[in-house]
N, C-alpha and C. Protein backbone atom coordinates (compact mmCIF):
# COMPACT_ATOMS: atom_id res chain seq x y z
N UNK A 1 52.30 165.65 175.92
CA UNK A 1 52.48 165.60 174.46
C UNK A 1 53.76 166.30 174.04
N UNK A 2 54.04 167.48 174.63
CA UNK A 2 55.54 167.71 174.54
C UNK A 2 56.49 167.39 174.86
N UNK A 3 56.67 166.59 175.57
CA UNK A 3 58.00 165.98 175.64
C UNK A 3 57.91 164.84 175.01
N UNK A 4 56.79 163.90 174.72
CA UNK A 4 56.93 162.77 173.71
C UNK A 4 57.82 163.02 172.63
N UNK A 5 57.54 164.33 172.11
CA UNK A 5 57.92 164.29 170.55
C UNK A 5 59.39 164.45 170.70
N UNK A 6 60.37 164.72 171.76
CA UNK A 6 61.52 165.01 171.57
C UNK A 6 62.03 163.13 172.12
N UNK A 7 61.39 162.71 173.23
CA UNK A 7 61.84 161.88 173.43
C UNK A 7 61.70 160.23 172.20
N UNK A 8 60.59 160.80 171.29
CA UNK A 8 60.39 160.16 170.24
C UNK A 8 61.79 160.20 168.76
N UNK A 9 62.01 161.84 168.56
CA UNK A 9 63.03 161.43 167.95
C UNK A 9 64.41 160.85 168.28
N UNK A 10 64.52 161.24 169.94
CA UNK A 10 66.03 160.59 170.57
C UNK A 10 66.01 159.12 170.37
N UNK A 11 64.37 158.48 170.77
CA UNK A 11 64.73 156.93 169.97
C UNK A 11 64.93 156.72 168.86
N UNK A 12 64.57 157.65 167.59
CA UNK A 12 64.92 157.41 166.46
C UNK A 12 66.44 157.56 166.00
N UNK A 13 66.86 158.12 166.73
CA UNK A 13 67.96 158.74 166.56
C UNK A 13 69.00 157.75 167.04
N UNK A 14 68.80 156.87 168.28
CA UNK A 14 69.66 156.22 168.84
C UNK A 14 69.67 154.63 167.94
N UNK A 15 68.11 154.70 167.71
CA UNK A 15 67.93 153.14 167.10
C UNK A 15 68.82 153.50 165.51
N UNK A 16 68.76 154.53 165.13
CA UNK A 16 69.58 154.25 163.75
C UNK A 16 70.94 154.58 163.90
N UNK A 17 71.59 154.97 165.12
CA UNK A 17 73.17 154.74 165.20
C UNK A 17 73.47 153.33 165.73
N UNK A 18 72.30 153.00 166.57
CA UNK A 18 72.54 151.22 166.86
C UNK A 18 72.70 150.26 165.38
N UNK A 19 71.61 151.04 164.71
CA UNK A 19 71.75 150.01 163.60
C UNK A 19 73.17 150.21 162.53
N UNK A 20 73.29 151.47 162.94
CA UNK A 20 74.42 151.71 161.63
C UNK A 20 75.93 151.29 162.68
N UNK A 21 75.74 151.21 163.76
CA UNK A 21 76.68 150.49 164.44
C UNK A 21 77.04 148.94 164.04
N UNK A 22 75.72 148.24 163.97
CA UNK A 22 75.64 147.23 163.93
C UNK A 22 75.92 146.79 162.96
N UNK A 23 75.75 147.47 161.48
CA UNK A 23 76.03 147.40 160.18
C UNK A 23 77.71 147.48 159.82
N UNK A 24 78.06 148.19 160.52
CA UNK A 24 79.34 148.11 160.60
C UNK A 24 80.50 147.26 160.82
N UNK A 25 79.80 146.63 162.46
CA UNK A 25 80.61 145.51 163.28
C UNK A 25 80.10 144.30 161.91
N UNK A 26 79.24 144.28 161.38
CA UNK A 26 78.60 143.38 160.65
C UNK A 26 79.33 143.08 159.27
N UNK A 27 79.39 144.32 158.57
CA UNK A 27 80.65 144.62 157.72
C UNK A 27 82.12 144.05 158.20
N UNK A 28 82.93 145.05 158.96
CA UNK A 28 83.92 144.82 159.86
C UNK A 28 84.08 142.91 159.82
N UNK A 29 83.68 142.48 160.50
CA UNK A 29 83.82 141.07 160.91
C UNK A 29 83.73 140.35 159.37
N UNK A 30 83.05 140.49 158.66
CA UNK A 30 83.02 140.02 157.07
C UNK A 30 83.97 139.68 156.57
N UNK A 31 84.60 141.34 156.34
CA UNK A 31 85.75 141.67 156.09
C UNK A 31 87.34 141.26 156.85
N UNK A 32 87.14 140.81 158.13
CA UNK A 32 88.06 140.20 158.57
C UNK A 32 88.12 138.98 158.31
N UNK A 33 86.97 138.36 158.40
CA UNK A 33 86.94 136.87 158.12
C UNK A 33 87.18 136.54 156.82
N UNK A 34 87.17 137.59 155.85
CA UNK A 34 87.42 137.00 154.39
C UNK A 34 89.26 137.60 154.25
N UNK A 35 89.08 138.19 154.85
CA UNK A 35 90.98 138.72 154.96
C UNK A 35 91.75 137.54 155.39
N UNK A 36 91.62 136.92 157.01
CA UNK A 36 91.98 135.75 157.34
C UNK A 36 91.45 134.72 156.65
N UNK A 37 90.58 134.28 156.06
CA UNK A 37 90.72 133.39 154.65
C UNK A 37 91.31 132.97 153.97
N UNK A 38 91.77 134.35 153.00
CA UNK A 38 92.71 134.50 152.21
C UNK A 38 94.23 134.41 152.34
N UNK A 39 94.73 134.87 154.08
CA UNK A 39 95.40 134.80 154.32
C UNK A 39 95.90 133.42 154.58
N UNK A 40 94.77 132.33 155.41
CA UNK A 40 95.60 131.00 155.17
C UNK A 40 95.81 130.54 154.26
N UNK A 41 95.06 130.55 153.00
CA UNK A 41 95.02 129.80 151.89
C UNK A 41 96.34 130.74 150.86
């Protein structure tokens, strides 16, 4: 039971830099694709 709880928040911890990673590249790429958009037109 003690070591669950640490190894419980390291997944929490990792799954919300994955996600805020992911939010990013997710952003990021948006933002490029509407940059090169604009840029051909």
């Amino acid at each position: 039971m003690a070591k669950a709880a640490p190894r419980g928040a390291r997944t929490n911890r990792h799954l919300a830099r994955v996600t805020t990673l992911a939010v990013a590249a997710l952003v990021a790429t948006q933002w490029l694709a509407s940059a090169a958009g604009i840029g051909a037109h």
